[in-house]
C-alpha atoms as a PDB file:
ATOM      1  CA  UNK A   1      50.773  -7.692  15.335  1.00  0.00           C
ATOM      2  CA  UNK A   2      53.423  -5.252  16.502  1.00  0.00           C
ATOM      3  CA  UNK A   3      55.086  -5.666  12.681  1.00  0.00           C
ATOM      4  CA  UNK A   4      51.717  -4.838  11.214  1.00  0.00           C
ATOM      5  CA  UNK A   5      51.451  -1.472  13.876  1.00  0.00           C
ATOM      6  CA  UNK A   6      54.831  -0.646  12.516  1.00  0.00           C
ATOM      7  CA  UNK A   7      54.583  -0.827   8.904  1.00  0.00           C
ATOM      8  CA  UNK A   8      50.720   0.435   9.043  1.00  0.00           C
ATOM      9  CA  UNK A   9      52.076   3.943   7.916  1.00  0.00           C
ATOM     10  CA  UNK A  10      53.229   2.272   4.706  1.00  0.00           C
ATOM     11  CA  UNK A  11      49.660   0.192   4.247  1.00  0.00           C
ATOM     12  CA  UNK A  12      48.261   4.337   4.288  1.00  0.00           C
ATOM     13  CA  UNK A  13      50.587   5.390   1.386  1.00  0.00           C
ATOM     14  CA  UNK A  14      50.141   2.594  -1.394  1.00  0.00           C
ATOM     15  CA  UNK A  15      46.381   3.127  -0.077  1.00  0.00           C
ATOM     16  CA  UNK A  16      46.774   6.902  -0.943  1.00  0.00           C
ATOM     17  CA  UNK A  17      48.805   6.414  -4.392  1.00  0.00           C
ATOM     18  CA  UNK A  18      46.342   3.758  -5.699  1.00  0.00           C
ATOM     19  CA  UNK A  19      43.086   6.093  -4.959  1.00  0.00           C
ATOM     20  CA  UNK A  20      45.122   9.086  -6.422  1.00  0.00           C
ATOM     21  CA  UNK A  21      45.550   6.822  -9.031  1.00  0.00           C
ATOM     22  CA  UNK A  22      42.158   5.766  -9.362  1.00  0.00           C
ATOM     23  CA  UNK A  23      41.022   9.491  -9.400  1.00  0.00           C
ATOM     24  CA  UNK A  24      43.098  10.702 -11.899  1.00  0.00           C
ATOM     25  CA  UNK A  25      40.279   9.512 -14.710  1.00  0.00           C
ATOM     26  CA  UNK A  26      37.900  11.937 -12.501  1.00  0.00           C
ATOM     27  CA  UNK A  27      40.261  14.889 -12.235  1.00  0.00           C
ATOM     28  CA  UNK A  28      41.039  14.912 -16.043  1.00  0.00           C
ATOM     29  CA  UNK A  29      36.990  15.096 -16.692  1.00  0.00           C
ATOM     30  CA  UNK A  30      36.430  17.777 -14.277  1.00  0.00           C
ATOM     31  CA  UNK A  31      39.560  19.663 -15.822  1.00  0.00           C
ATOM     32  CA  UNK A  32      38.698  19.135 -19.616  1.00  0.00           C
ATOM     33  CA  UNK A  33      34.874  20.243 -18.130  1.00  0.00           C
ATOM     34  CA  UNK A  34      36.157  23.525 -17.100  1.00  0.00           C
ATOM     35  CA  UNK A  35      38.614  24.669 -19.905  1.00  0.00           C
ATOM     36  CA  UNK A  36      37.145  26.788 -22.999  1.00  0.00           C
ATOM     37  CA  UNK A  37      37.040  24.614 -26.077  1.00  0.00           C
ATOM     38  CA  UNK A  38      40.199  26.672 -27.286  1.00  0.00           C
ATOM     39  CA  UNK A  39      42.384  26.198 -24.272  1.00  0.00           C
ATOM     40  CA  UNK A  40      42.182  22.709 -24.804  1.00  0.00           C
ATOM     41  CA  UNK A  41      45.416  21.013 -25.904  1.00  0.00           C
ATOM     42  CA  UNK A  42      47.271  18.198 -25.835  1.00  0.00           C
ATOM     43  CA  UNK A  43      50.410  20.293 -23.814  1.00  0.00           C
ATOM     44  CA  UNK A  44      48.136  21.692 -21.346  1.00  0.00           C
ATOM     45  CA  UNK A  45      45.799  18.197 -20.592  1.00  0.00           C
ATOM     46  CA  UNK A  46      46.452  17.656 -17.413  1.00  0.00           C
ATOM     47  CA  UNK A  47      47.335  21.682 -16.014  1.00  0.00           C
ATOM     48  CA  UNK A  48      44.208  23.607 -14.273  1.00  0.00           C
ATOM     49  CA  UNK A  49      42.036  25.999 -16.011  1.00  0.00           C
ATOM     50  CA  UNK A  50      43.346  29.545 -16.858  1.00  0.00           C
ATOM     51  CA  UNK A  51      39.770  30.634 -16.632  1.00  0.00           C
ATOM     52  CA  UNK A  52      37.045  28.620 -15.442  1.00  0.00           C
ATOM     53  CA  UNK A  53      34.989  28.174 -18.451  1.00  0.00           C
ATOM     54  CA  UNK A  54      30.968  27.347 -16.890  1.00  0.00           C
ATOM     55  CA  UNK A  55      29.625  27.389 -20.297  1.00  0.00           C
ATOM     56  CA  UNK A  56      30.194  23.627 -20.786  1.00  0.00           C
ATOM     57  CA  UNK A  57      27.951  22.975 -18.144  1.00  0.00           C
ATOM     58  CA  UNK A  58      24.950  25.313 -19.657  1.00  0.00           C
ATOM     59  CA  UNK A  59      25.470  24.353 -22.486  1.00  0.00           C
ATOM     60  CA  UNK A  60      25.172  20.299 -21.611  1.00  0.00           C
ATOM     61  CA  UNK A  61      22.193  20.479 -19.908  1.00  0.00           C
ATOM     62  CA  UNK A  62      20.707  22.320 -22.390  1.00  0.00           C
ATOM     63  CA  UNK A  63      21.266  19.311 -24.255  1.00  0.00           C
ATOM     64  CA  UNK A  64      20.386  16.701 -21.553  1.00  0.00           C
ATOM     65  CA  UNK A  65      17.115  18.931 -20.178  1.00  0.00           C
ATOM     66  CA  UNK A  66      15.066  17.048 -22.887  1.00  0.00           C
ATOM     67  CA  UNK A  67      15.640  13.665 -22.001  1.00  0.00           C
ATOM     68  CA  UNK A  68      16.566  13.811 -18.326  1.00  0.00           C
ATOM     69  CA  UNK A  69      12.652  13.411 -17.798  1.00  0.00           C
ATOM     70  CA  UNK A  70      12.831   9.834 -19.858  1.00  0.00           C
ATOM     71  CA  UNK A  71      15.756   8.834 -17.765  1.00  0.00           C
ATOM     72  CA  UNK A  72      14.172   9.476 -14.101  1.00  0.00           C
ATOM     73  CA  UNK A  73      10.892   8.042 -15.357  1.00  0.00           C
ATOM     74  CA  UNK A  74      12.505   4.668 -17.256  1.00  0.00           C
ATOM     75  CA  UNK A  75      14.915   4.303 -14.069  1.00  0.00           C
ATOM     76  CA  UNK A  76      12.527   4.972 -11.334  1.00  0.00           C
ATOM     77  CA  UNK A  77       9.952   2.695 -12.778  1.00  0.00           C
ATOM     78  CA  UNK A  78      12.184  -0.274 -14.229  1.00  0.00           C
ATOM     79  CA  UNK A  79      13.639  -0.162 -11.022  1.00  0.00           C
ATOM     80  CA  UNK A  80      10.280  -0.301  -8.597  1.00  0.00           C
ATOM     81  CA  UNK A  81       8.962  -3.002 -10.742  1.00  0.00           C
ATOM     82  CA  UNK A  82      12.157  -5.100 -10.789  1.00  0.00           C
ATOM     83  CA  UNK A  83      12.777  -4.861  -7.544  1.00  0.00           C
ATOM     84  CA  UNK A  84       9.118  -5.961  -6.160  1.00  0.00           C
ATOM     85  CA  UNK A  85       9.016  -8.948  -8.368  1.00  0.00           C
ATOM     86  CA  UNK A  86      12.630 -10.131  -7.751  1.00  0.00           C
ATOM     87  CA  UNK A  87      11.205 -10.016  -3.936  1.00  0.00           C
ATOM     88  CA  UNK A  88       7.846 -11.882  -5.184  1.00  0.00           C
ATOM     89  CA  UNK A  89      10.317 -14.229  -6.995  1.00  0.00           C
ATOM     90  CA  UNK A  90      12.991 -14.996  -4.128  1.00  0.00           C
ATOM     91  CA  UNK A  91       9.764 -14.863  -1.970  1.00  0.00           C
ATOM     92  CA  UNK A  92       7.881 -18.017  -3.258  1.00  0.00           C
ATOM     93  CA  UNK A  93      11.900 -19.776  -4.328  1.00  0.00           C
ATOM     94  CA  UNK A  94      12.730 -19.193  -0.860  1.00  0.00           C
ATOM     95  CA  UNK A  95       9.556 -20.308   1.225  1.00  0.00           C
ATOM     96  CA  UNK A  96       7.250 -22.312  -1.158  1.00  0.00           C
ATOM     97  CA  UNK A  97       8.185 -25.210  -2.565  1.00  0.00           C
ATOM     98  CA  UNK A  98       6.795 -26.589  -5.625  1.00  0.00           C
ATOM     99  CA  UNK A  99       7.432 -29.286  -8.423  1.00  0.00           C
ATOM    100  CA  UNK A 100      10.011 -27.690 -10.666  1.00  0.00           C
ATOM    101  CA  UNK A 101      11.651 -24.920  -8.020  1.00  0.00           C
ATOM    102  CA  UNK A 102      15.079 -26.880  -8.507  1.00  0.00           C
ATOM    103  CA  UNK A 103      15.218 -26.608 -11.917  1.00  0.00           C
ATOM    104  CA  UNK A 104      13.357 -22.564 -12.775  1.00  0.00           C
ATOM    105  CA  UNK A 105      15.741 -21.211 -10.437  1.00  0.00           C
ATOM    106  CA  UNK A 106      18.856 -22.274 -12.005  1.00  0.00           C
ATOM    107  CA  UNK A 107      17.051 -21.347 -15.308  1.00  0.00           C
ATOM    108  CA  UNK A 108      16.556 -17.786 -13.783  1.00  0.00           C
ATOM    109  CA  UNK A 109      20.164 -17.155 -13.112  1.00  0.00           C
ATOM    110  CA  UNK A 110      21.568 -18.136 -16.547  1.00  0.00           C
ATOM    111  CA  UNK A 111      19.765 -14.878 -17.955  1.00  0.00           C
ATOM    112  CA  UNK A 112      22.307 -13.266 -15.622  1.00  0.00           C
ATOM    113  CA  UNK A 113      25.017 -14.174 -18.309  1.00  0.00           C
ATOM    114  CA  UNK A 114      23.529 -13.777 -21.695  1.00  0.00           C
ATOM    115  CA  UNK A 115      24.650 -10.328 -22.449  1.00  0.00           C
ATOM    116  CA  UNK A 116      22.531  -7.589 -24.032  1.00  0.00           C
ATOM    117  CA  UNK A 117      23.951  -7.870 -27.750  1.00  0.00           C
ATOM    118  CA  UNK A 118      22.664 -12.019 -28.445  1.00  0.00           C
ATOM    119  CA  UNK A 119      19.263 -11.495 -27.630  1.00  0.00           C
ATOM    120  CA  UNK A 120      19.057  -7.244 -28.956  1.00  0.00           C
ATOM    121  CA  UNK A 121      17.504  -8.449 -32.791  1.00  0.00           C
ATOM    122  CA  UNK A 122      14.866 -11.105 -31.186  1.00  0.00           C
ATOM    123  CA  UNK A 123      14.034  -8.395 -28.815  1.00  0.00           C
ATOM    124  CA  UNK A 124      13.851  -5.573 -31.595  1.00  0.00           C
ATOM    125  CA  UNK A 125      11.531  -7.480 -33.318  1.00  0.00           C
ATOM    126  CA  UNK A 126       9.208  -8.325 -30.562  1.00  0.00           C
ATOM    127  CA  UNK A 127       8.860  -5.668 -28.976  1.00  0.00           C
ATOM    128  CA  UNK A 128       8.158  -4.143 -32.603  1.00  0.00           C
ATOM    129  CA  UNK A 129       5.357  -6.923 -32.995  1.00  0.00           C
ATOM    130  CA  UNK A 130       3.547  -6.166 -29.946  1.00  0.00           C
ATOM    131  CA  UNK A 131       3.719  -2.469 -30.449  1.00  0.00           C
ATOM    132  CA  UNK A 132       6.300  -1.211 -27.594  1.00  0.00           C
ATOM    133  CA  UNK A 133       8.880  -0.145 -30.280  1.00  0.00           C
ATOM    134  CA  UNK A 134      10.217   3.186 -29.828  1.00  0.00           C
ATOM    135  CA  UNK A 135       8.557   4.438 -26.348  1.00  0.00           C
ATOM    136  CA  UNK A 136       9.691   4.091 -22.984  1.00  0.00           C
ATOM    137  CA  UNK A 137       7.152   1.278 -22.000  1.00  0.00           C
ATOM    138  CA  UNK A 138       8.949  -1.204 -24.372  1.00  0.00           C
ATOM    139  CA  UNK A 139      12.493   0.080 -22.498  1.00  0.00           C
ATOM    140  CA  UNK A 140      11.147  -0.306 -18.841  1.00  0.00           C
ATOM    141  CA  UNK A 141      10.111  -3.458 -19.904  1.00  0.00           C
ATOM    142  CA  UNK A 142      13.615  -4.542 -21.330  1.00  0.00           C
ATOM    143  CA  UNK A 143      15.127  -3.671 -18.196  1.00  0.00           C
ATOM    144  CA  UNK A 144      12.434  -4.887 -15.907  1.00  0.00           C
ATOM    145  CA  UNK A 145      13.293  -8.629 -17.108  1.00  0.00           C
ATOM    146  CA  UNK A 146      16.456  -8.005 -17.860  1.00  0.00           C
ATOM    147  CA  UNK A 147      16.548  -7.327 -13.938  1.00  0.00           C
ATOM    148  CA  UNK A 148      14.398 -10.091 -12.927  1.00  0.00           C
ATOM    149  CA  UNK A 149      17.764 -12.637 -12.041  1.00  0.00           C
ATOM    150  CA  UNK A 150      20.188 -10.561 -10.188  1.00  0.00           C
ATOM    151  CA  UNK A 151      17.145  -9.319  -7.847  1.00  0.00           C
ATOM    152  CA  UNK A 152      15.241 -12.817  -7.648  1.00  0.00           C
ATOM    153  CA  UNK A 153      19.374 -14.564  -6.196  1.00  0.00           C
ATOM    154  CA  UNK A 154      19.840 -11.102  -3.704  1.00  0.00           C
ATOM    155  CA  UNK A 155      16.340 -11.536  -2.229  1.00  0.00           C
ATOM    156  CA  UNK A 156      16.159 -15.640  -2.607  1.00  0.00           C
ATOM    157  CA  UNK A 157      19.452 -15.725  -0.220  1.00  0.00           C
ATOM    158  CA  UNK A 158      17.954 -12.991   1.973  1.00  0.00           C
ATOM    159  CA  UNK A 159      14.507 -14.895   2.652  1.00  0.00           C
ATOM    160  CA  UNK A 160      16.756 -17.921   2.848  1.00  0.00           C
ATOM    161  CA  UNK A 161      17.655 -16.880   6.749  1.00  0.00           C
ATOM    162  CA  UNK A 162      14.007 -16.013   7.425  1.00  0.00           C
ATOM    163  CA  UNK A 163      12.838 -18.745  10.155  1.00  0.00           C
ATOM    164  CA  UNK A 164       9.969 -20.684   8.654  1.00  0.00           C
ATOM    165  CA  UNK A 165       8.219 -20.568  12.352  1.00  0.00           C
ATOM    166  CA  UNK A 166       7.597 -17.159  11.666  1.00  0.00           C
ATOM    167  CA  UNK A 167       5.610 -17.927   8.897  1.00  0.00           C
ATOM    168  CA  UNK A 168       4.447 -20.977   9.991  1.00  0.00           C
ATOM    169  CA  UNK A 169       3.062 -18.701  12.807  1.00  0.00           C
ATOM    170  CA  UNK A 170       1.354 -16.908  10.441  1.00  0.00           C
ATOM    171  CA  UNK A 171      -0.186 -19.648   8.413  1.00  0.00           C
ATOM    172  CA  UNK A 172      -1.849 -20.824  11.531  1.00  0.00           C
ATOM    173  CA  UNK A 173      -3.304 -17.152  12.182  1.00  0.00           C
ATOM    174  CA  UNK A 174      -4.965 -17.667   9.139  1.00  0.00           C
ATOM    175  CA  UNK A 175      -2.418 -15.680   6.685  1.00  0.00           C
ATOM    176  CA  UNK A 176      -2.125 -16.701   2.953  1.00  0.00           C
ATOM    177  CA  UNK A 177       0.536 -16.039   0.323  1.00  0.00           C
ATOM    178  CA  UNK A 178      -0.049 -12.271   0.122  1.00  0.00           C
ATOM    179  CA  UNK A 179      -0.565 -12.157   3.707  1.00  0.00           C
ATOM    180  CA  UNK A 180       2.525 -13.962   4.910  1.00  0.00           C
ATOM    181  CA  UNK A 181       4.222 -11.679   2.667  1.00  0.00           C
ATOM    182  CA  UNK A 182       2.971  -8.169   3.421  1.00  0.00           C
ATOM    183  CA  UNK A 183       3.012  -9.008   7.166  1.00  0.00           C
ATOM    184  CA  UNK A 184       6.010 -10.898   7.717  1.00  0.00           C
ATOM    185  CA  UNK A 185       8.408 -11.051   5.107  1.00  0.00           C
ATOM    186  CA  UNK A 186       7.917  -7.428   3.337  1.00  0.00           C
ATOM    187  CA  UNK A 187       8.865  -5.841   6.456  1.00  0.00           C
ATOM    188  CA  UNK A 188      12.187  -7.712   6.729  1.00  0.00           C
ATOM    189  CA  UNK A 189      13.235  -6.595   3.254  1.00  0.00           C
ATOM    190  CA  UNK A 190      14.539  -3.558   3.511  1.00  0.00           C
ATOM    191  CA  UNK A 191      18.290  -4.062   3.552  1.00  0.00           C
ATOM    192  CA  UNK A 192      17.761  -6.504   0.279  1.00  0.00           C
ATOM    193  CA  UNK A 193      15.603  -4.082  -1.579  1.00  0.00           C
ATOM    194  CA  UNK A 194      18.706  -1.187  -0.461  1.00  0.00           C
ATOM    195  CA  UNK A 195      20.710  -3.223  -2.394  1.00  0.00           C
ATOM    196  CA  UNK A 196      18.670  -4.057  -5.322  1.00  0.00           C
ATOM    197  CA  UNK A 197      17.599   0.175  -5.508  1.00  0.00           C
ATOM    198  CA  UNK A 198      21.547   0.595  -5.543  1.00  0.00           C
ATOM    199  CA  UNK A 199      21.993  -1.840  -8.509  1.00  0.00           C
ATOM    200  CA  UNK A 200      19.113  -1.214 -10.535  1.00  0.00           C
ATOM    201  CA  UNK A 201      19.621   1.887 -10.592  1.00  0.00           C
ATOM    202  CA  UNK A 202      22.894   2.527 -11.511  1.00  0.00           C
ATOM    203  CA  UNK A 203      22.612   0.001 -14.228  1.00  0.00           C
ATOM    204  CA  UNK A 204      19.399   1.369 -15.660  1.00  0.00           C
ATOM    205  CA  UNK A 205      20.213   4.802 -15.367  1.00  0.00           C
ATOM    206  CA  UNK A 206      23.774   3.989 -17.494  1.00  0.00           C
ATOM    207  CA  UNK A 207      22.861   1.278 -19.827  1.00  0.00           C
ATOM    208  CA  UNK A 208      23.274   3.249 -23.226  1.00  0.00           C
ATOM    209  CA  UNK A 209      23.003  -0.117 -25.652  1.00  0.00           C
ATOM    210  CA  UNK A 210      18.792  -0.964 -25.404  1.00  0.00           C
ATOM    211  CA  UNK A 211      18.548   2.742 -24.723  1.00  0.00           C
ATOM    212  CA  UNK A 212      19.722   3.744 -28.501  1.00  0.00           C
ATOM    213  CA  UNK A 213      18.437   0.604 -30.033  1.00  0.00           C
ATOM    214  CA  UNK A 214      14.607   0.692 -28.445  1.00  0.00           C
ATOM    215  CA  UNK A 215      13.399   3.799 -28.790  1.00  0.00           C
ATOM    216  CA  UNK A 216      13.004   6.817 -30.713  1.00  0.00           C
ATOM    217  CA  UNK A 217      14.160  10.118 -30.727  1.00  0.00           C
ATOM    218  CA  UNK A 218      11.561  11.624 -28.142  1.00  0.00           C
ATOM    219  CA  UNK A 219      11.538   8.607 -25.726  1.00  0.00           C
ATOM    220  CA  UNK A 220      15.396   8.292 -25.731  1.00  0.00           C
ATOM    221  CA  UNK A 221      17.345   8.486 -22.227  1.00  0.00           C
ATOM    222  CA  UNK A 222      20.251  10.629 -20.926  1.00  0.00           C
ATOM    223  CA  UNK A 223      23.521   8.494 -21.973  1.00  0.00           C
ATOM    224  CA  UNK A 224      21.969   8.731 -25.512  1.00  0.00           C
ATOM    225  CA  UNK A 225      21.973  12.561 -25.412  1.00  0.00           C
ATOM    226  CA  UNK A 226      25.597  12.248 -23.538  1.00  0.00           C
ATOM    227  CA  UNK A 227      27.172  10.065 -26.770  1.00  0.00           C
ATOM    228  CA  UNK A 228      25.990  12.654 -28.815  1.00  0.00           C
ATOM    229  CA  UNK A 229      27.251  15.398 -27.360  1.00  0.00           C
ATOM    230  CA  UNK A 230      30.643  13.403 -28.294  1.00  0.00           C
ATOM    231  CA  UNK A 231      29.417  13.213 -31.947  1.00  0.00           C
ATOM    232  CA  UNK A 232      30.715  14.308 -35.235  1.00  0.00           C
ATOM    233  CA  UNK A 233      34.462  15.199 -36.564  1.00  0.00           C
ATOM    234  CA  UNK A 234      35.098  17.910 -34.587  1.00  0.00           C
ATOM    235  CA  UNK A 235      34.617  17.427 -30.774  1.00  0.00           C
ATOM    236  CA  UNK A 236      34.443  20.169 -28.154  1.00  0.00           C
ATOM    237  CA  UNK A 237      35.977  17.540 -25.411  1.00  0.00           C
ATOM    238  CA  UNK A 238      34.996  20.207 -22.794  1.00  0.00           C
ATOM    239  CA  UNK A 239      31.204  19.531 -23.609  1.00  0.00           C
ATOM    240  CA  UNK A 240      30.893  15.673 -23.270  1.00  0.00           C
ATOM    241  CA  UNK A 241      33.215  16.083 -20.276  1.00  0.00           C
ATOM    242  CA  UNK A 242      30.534  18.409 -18.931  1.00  0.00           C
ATOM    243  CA  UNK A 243      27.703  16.206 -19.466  1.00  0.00           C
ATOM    244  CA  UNK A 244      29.509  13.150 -18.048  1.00  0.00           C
ATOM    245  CA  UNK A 245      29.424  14.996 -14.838  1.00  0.00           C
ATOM    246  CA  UNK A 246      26.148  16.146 -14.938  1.00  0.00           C
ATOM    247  CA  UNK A 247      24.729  12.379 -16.030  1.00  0.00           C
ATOM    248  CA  UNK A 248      26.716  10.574 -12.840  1.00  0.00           C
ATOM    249  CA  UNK A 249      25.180  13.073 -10.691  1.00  0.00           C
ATOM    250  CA  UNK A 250      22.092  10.934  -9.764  1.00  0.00           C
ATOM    251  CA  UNK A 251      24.131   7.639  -9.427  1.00  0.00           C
ATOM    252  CA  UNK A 252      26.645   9.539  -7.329  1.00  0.00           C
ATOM    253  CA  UNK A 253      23.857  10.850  -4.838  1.00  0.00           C
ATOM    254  CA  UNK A 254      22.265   7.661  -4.819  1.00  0.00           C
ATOM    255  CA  UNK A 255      25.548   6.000  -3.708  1.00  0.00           C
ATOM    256  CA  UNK A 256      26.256   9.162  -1.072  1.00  0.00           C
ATOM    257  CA  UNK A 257      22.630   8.950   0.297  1.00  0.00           C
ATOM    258  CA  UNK A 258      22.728   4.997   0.341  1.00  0.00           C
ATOM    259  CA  UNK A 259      25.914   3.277   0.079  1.00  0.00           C
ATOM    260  CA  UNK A 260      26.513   2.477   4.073  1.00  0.00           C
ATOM    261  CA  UNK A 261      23.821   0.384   3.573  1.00  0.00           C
ATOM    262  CA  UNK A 262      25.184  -1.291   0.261  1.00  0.00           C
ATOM    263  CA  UNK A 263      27.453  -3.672   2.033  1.00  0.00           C
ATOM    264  CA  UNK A 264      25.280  -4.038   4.722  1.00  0.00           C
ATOM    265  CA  UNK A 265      22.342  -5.147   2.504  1.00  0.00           C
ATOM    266  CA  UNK A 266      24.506  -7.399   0.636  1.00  0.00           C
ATOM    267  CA  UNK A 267      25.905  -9.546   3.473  1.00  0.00           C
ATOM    268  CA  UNK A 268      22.692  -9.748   5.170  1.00  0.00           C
ATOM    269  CA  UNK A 269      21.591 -13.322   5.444  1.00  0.00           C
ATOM    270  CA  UNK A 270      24.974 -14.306   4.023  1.00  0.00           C
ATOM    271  CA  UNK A 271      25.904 -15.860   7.492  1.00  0.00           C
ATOM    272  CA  UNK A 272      23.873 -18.184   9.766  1.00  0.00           C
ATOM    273  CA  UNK A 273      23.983 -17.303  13.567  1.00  0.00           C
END
């Protein structure tokens, strides 16, 4: 214990090089953001701004003003809906058993692992042949199951540590499914559904692959307008480095505003007592 006290100083400095290393990404985007396209040169990368150049940033959201409304609206709702029926879900896996729960649950989670780019044609075509193609309905929807795994296991382990007197308590009052869940177990959610807002969001909000693939031109998100700020032969690097900023504003907040509880959420139910 003493050693630890008296080597603590040099726990502080590989702390501070490795987050000075891990910011240097951010630094370089904030610099490039803030240089005029012709100040912008290989020599003078990593050197401040002569002249703070705000243009980039006008300039970017004129280009993201369009679709920023299709980003809050796909992210907001994909991420309402996934989040109440991954509670419904770990809800009735938790506390109802039923013929089958052993083996839909496990079935559940491997949907966790199939990645976006195996199932992108079979889910081009239906959404195509039920007439979602191209809007933002057909994209909530995408993420909405896509979602469906990762916030059915966070809420599943979370109800797991509910006490089933509690709801046996309410059975005998005379509560039924709905009622045992808006009364009792709704109530107790709200570090799981912290966590599940966190995630869902910043997944949604970033996910760039469905986004360019599923819809058209109108209904397209944010990170669709941000790769094509980065588009053609000739880049303006001070541009795209402008709009990165701007699009990882929301997550940024959302992680400022709610990220005390992230951890919090997480490990809650994790450990009997």
């Amino acid at each position: 214990m003493i050693a630890w006290r008296r080597h603590r100083w040099l726990i502080y400095v590989l702390l501070a090089i490795a987050s000075a290393l891990f910011l240097l990404p951010v630094y370089l985007v904030v610099v490039t953001s803030l240089k005029s396209p012709a100040a912008i040169n290989l020599p003078t990368t990593w050197s401040l701004p002569e002249v703070w150049y705000w243009q980039s940033f006008v300039d970017a959201w004129a280009a993201f003003a369009p679709k920023l409304a299709n980003s809050f609206t796909l992210t907001l709702v994909a991420t309402f809906l996934s989040a109440l029926l991954g509670s419904m879900n770990g809800y009735v896996l938790a506390k109802w058993r039923f013929p089958g729960a052993n083996v839909i649950f496990p079935l559940m989670l491997f949907g966790m692992f199939i990645p976006y780019q195996a199932i992108l044609i079979p889910l081009f075509d239906f959404l195509r042949s039920v007439g979602l193609y191209g809007g933002l309905t057909g994209l909530i929807l995408a993420h909405v199951v896509y979602g469906l795994p990762i916030t059915t296991l966070i809420f599943r382990n979370y109800y797991a540590e509910i006490p089933d007197e509690m709801l046996e308590a309410g059975k005998i009052d005379g509560a039924g499914f709905f009622g045992l869940y808006g009364r009792i177990v709704f109530p107790l959610s709200l570090p799981g559904f912290v966590v599940v807002i966190i995630w869902q969001f910043t997944q949604i909000w970033n996910e760039f692959l469905f986004a360019v693939t599923l819809t058209s031109q109108s209904s397209q998100p944010i990170t669709v307008a941000l790769a094509q700020l980065a588009g053609g032969e000739a880049v303006r690097w001070n541009l795209p480095m402008a709009g990165a900023i701007l699009a990882a504003l929301p997550t940024l907040l959302v992680y400022i505003l709610l990220g005390r509880y992230f951890v919090k959420g997480l490990l809650a139910g994790s450990v009997k007592g």
